[in-house]
Each structure stands twice: as C-alpha cells, then as structure tokens.
N, C-alpha and C. Protein backbone atom coordinates (compact mmCIF):
# COMPACT_ATOMS: atom_id res chain seq x y z
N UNK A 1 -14.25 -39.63 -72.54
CA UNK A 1 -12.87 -39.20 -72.68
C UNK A 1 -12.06 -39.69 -71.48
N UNK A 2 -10.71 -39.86 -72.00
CA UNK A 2 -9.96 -40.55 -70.64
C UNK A 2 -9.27 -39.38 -69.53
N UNK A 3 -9.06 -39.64 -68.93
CA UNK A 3 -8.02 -39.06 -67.66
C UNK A 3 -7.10 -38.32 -67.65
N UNK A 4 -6.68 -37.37 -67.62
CA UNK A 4 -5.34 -37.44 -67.52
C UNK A 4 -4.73 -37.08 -66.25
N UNK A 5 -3.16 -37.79 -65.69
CA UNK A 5 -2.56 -37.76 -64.68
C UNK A 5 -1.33 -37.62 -64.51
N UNK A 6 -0.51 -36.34 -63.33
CA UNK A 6 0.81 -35.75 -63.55
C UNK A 6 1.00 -36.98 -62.15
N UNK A 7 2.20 -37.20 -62.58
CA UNK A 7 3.05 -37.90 -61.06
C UNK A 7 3.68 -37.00 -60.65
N UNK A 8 3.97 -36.82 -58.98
CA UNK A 8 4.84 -35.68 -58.69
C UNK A 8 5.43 -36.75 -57.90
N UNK A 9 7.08 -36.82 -58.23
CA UNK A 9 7.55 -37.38 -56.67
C UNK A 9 8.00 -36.75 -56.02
N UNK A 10 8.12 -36.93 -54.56
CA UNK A 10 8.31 -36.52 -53.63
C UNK A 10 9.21 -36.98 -53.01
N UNK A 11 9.64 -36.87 -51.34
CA UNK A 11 10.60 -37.53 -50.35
C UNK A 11 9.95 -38.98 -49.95
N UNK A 12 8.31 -39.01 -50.39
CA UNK A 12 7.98 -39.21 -49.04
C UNK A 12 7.45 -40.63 -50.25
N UNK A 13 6.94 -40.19 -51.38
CA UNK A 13 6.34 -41.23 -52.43
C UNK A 13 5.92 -40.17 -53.63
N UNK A 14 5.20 -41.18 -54.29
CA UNK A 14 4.51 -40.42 -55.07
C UNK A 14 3.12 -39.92 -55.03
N UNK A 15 2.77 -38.66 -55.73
CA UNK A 15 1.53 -38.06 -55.52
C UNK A 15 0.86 -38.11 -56.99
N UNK A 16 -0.03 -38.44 -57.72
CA UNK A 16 -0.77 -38.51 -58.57
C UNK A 16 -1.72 -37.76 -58.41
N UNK A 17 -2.00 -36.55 -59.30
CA UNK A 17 -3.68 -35.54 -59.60
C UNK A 17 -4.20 -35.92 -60.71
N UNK A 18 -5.15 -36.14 -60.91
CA UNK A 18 -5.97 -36.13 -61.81
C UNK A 18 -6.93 -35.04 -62.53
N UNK A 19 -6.98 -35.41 -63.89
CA UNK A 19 -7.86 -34.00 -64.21
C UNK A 19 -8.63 -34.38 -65.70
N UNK A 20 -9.66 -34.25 -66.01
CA UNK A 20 -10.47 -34.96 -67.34
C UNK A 20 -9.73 -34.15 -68.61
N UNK A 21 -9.47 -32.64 -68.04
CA UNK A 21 -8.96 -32.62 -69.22
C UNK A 21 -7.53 -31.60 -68.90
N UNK A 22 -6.71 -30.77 -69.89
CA UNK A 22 -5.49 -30.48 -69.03
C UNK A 22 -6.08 -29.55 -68.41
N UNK A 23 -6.84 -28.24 -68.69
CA UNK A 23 -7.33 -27.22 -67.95
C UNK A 23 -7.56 -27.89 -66.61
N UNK A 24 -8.81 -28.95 -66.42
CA UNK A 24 -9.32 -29.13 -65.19
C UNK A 24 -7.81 -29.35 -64.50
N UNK A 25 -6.71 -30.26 -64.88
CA UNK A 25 -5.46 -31.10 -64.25
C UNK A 25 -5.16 -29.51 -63.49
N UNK A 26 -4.70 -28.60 -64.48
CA UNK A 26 -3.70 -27.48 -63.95
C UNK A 26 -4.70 -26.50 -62.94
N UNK A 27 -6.23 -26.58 -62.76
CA UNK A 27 -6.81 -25.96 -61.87
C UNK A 27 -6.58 -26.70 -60.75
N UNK A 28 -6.48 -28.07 -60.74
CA UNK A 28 -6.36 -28.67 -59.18
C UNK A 28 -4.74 -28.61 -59.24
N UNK A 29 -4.07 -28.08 -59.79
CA UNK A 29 -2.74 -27.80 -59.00
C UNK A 29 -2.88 -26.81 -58.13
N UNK A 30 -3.59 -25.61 -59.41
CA UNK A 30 -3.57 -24.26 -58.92
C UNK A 30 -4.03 -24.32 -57.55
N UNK A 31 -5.45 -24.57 -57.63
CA UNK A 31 -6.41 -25.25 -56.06
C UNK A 31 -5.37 -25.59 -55.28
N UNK A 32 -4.27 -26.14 -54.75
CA UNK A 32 -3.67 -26.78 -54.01
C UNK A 32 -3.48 -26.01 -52.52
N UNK A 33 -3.28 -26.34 -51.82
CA UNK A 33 -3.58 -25.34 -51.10
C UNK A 33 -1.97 -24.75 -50.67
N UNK A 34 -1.21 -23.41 -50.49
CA UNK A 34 0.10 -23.13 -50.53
C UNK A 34 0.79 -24.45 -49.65
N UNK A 35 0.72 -25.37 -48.83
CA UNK A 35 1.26 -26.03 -47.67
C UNK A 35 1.41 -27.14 -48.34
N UNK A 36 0.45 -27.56 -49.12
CA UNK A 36 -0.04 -28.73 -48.89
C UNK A 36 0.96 -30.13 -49.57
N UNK A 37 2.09 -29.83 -49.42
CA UNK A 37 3.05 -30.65 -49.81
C UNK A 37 3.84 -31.05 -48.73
N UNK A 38 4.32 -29.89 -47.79
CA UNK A 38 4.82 -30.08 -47.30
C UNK A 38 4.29 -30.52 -45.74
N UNK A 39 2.40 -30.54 -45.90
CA UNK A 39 1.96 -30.71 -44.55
C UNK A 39 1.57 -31.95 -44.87
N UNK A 40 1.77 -32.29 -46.09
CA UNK A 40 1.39 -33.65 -46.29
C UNK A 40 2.83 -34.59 -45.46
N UNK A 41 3.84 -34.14 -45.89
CA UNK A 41 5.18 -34.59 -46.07
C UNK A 41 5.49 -34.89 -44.27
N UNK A 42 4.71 -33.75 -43.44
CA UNK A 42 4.55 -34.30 -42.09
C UNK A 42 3.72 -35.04 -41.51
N UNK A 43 3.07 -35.18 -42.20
CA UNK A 43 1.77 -36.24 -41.39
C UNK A 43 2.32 -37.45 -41.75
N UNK A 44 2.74 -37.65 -43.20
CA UNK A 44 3.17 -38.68 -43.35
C UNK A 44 4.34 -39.39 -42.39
N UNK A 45 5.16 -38.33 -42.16
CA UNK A 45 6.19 -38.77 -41.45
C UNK A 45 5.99 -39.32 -39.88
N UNK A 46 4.93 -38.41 -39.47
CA UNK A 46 4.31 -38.61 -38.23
C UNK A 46 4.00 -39.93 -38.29
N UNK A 47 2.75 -40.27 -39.05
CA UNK A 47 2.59 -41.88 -38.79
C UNK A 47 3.28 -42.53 -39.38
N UNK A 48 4.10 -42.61 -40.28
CA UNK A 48 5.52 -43.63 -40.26
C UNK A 48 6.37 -43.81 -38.79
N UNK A 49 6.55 -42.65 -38.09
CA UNK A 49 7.55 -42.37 -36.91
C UNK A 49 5.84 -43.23 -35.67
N UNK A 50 5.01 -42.92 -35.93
CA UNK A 50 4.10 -43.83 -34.71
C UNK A 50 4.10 -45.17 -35.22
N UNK A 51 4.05 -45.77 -36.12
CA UNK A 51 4.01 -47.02 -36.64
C UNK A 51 5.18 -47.68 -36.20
N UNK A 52 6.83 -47.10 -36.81
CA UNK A 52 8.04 -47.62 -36.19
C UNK A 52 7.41 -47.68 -34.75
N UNK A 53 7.55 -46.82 -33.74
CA UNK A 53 7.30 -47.08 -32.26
C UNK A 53 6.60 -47.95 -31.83
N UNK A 54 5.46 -48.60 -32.70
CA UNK A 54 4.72 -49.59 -32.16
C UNK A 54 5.28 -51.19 -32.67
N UNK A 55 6.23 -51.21 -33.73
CA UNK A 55 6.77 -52.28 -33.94
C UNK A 55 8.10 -52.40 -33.02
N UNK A 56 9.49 -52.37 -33.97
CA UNK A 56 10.60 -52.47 -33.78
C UNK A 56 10.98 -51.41 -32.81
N UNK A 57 10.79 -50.37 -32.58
CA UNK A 57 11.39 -49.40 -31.92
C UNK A 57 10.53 -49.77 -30.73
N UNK A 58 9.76 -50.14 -30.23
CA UNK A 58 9.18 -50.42 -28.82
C UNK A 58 9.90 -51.49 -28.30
N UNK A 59 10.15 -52.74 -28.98
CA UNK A 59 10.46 -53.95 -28.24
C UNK A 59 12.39 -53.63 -28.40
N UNK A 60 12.78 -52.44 -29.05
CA UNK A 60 14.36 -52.27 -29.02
C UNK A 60 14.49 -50.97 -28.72
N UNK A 61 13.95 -50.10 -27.99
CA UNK A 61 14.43 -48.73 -27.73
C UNK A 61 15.43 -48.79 -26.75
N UNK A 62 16.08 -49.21 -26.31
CA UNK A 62 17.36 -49.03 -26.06
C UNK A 62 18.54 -49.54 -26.66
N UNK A 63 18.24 -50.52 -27.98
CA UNK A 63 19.34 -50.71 -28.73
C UNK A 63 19.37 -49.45 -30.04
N UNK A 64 18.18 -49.01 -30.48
CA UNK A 64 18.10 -47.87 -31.61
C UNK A 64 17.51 -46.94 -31.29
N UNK A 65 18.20 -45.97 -31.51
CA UNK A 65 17.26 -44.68 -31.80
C UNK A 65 17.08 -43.97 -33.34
N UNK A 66 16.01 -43.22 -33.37
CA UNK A 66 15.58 -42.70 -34.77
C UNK A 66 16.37 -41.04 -34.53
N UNK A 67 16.90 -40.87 -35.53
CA UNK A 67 16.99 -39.96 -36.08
C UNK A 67 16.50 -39.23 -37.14
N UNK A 68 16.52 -37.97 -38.18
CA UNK A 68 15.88 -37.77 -39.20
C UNK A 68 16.35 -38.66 -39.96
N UNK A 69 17.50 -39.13 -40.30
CA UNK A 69 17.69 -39.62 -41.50
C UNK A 69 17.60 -41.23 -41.43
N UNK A 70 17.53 -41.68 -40.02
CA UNK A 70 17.42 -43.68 -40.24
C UNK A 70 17.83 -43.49 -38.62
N UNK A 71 17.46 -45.17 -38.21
CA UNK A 71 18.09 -45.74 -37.56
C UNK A 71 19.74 -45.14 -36.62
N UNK A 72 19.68 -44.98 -35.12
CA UNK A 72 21.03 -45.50 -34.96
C UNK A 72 21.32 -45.83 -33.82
N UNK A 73 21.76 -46.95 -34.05
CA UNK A 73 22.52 -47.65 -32.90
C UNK A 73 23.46 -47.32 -31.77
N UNK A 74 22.64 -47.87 -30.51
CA UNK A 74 23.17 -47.07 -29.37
C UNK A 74 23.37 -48.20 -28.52
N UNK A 75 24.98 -48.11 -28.43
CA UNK A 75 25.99 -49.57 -28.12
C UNK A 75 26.76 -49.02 -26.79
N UNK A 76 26.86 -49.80 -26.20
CA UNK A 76 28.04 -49.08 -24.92
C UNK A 76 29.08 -49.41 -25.32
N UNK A 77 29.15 -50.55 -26.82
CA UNK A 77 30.65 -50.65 -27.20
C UNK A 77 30.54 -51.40 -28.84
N UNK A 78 31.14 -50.16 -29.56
CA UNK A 78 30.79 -50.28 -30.51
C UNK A 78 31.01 -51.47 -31.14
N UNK A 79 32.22 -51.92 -30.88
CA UNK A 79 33.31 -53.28 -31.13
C UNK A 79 32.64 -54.90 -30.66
N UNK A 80 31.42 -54.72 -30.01
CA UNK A 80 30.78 -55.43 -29.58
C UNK A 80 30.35 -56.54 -30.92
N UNK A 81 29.83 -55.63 -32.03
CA UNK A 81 29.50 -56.40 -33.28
C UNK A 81 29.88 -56.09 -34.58
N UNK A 82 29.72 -57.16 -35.18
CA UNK A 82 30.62 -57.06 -36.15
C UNK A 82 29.99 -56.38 -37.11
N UNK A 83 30.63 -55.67 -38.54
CA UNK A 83 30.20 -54.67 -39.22
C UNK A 83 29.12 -55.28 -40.28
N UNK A 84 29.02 -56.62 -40.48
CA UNK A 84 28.00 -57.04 -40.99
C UNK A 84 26.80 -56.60 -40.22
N UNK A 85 26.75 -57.00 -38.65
CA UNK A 85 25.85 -57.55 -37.86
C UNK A 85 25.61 -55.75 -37.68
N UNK A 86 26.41 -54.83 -38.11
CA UNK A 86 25.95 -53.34 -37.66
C UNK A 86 25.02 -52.60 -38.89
N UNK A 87 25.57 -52.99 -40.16
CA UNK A 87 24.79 -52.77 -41.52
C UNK A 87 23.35 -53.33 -41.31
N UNK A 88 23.26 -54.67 -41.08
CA UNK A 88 22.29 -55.43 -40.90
C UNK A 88 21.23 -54.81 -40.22
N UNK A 89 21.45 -54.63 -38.95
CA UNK A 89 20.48 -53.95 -38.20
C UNK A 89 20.14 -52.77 -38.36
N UNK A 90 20.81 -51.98 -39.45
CA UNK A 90 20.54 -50.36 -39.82
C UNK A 90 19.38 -50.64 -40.38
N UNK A 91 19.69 -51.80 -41.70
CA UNK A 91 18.66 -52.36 -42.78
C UNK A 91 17.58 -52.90 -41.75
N UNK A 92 17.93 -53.56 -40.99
CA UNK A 92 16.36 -54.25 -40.22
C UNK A 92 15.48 -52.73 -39.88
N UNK A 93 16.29 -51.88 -39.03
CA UNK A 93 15.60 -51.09 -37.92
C UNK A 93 15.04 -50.06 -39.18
N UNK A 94 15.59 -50.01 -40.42
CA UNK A 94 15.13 -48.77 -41.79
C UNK A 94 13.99 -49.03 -41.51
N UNK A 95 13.30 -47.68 -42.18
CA UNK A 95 11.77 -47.46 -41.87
C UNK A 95 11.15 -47.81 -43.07
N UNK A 96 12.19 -47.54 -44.17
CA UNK A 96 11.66 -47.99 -45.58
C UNK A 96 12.02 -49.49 -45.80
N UNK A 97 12.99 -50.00 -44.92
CA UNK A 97 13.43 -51.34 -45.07
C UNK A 97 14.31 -51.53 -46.03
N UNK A 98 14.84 -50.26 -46.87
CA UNK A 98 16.10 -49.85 -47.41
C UNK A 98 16.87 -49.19 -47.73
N UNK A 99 18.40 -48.92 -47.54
CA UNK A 99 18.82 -47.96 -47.28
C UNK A 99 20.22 -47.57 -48.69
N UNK A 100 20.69 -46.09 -48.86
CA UNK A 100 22.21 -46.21 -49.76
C UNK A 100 22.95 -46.58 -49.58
N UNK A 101 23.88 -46.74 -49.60
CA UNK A 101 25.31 -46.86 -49.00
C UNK A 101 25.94 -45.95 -48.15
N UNK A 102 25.62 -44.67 -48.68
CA UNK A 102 26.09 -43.04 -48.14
C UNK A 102 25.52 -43.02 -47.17
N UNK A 103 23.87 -43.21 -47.26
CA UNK A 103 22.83 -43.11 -45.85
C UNK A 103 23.73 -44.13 -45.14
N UNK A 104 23.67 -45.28 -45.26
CA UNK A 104 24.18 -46.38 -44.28
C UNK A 104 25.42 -46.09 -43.53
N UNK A 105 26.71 -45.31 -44.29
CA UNK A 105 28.09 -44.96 -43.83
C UNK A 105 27.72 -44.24 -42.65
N UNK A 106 26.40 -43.27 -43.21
CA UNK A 106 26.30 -41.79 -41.91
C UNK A 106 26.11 -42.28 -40.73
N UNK A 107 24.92 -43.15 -40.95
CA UNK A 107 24.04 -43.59 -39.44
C UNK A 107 24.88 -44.51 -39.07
N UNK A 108 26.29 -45.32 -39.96
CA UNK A 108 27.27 -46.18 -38.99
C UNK A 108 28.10 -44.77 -38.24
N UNK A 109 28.61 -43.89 -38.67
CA UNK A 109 29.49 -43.03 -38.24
C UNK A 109 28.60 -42.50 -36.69
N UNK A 110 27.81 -42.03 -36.89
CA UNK A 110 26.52 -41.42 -35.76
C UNK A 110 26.99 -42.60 -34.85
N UNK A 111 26.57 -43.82 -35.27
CA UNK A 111 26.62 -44.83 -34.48
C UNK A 111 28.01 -45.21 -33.66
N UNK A 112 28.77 -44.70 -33.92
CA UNK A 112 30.39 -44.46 -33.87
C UNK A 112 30.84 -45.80 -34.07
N UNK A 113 31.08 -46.30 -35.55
CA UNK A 113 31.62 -47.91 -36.31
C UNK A 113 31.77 -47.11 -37.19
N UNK A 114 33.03 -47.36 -37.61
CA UNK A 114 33.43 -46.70 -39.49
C UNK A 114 33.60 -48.19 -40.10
N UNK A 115 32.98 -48.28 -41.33
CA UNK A 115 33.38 -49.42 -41.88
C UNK A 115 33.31 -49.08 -43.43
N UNK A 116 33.78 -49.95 -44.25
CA UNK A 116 34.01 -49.87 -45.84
C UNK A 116 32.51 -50.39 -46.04
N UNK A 117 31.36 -49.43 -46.19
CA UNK A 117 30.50 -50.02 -46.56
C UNK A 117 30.15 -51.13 -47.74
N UNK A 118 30.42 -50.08 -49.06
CA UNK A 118 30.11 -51.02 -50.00
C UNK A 118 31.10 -52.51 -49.88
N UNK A 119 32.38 -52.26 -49.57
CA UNK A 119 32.58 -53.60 -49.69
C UNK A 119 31.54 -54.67 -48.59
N UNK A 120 31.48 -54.10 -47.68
CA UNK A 120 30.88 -54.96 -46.51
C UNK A 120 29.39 -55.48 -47.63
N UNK A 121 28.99 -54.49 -47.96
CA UNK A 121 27.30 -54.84 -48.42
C UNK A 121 27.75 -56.18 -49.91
N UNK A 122 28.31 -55.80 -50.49
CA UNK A 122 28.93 -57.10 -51.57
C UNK A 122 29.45 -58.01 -51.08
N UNK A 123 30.39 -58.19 -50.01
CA UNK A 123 30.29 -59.52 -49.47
C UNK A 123 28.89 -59.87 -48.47
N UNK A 124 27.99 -58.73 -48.31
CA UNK A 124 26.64 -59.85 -47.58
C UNK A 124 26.03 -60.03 -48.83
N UNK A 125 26.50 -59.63 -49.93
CA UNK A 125 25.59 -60.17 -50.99
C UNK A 125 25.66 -61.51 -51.81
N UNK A 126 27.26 -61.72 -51.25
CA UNK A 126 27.96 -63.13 -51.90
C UNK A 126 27.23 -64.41 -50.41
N UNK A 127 26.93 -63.70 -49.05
CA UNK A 127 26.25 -64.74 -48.51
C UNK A 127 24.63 -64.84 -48.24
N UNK A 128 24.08 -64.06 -49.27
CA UNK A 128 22.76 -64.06 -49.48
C UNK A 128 22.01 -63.40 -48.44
N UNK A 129 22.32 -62.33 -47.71
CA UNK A 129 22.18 -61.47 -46.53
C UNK A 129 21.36 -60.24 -46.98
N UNK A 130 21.73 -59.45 -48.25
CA UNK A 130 21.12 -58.59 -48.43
C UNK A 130 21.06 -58.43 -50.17
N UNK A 131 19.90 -57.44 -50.49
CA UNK A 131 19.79 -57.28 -52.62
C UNK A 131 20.12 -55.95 -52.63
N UNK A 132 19.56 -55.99 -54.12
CA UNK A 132 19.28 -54.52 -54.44
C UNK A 132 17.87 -55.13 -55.14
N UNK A 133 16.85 -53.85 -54.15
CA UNK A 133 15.47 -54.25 -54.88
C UNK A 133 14.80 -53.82 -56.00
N UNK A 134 16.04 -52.77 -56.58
CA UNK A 134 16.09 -52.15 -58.16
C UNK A 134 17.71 -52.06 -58.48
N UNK A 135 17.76 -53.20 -59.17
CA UNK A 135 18.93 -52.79 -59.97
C UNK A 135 19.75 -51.45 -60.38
N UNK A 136 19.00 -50.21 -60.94
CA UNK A 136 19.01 -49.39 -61.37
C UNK A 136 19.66 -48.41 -60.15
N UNK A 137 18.89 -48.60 -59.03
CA UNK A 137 18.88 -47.55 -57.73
C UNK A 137 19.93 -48.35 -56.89
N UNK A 138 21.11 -47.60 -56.23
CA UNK A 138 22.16 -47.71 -55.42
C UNK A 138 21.06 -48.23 -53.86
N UNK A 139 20.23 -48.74 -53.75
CA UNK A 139 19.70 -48.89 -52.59
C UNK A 139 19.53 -50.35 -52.15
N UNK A 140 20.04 -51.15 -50.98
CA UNK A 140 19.87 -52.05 -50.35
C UNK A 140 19.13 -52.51 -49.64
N UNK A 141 18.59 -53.68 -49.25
CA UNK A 141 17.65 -53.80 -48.49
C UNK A 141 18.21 -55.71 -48.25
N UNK A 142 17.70 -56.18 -46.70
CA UNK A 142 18.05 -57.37 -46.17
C UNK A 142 16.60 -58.39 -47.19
N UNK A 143 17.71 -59.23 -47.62
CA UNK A 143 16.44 -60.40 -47.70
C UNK A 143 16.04 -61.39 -46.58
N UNK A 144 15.14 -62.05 -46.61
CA UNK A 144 14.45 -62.89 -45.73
C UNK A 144 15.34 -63.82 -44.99
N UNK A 145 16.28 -63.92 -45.44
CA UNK A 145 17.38 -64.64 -44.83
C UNK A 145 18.43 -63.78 -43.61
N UNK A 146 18.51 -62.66 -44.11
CA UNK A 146 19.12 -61.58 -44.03
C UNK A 146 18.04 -60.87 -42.90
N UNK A 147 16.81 -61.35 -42.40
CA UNK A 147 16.31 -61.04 -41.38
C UNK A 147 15.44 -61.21 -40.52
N UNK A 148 15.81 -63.23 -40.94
CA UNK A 148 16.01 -63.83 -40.25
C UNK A 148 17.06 -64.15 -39.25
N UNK A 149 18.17 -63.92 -39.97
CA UNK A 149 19.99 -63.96 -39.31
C UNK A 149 19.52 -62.79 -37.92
N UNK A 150 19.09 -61.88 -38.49
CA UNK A 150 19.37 -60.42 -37.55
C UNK A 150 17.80 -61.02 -36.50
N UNK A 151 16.66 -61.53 -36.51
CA UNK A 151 15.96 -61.83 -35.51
C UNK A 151 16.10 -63.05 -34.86
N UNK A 152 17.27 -64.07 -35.40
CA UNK A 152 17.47 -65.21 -34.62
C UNK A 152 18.90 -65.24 -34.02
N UNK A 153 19.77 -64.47 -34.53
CA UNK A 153 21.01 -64.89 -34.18
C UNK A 153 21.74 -63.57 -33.61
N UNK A 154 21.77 -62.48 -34.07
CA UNK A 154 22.77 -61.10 -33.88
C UNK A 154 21.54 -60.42 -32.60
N UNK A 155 19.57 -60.16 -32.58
CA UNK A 155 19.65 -59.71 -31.54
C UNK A 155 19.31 -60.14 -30.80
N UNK A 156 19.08 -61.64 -30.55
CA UNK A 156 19.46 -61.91 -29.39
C UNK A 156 20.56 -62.54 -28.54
N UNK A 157 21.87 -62.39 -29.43
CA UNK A 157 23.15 -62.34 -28.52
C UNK A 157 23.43 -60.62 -28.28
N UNK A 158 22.81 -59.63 -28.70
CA UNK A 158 23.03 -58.43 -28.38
C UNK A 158 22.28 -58.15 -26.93
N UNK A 159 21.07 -58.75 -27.46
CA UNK A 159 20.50 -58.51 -25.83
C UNK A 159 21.16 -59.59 -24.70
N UNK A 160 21.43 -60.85 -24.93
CA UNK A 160 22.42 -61.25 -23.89
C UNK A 160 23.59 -60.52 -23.37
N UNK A 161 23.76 -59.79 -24.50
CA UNK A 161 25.15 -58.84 -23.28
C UNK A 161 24.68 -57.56 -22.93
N UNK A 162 23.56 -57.26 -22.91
CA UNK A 162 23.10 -56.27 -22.24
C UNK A 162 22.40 -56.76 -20.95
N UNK A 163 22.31 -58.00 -20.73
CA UNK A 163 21.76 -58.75 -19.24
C UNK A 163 23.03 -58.47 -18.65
C-alpha cells in the first residue's frame, strides 16, 4: 500500500509527514511534540543567520546589517547610490535571494532611501537586472547579470568611498 503525505507550509519551508495509512498520518501529528514547529522555525533560522555570517555578511559587515525581516544598509549617506544600486543590494544581501516589493520598500525605508519601488524593479527588469522566479508570486530576485553588476561594479565603488 502507498504513503500517504500532508504538506504543512510554514515561514521557514515546507514540512512533509508521512503516514501508511491516515490513522498512522494523524498519530504522528498528534506525537508532535507541543514546540516543535516553532523550535524547528529557530534552529532553522539560527543556521540560516550562521551561514549568512560566514558568506556575505562577513566580507560586508559594515555595509549591511541583518535585521528580522532582510538585509539593511548602513550608509553614512544615503544619496551616495542610486536606487537601483540600493534594491540591488537588498536582493544580493536577501537570505532567500528574494524579496516583495513591500519587504523591499521597508528595509529601503530602515535604510533611510524612499524610492518607488515597483517602478524601480520594472525598469531593472527592462535592463535584465532582476525576474520574478514565479510568475504567480509578487517576489523578485537578481539574475546572474544582476549579480554580477552588484559584485563587479556598485560594491566595489561603494567600498572605494569608504577608503
């Protein structure tokens, strides 16, 4: 006899249980242990947040800092770059490597840059800078071009004016 399996999503991904038949499925819910969603939901986060630190956030901790919700940029002047080159690096420094529009507005505002997001993100889309990696879902993410631009050209004239 085959399998059967509930998807639960979550913040963090999805969780799949398995069970041979529905009784067994709904005893390993029951089994679950009261936490165990949400202690999952920190560990996970934990090593996502140690992983960032050992990539991007080590060789740029003084251009970004993490917050709960993404990325944000910490400029001695905000005007320094331009609102492409500030979207861009939200999308580089994302932990998921993509972000909403709404998320993106916040962590520019935090960042103190107000800009017209969506328009900004449709014109990097007319210069091949950034997609959508589901049609369906309002979420952006830089293509390969799009980060390449941001590791050859935007940070390291950012770090030249921080010399």
């Amino acid at each position: 006899m085959g399998r059967i399996q509930a998807e639960i999503n979550t913040p963090f991904g999805k969780v799949v249980i398995e069970g041979s038949t529905p009784k067994d499925l709904l005893e390993v819910v029951e089994n679950l242990p009261k936490n165990f969603f949400s202690n999952l939901e920190s560990l996970i986060s934990e090593k996502i947040t140690a992983c960032s630190k050992t990539g991007h956030e080590k060789s740029n901790n003084n251009l970004v800092k993490y917050a709960d919700e993404g990325p944000v940029l910490v400029l001695k002047n905000s005007n320094s770059i331009t609102h492409y080159e500030a979207i861009g690096l939200l999308l580089y420094f994302s932990r998921d490597k993509y972000c909403r529009p709404s998320q993106i507005r916040r962590l520019l505002e935090y960042s103190g840059i107000s800009a017209q997001v969506s328009s900004r993100l449709n014109e990097m889309l007319r210069k091949g800078l950034v997609f959508k990696p589901s049609p369906k879902e309002p979420e952006w993410a830089l293509t390969p071009k799009g980060e390449r631009w941001i590791e050859e050209e935007v940070l390291p004239r950012i770090r030249k004016m921080r010399e």
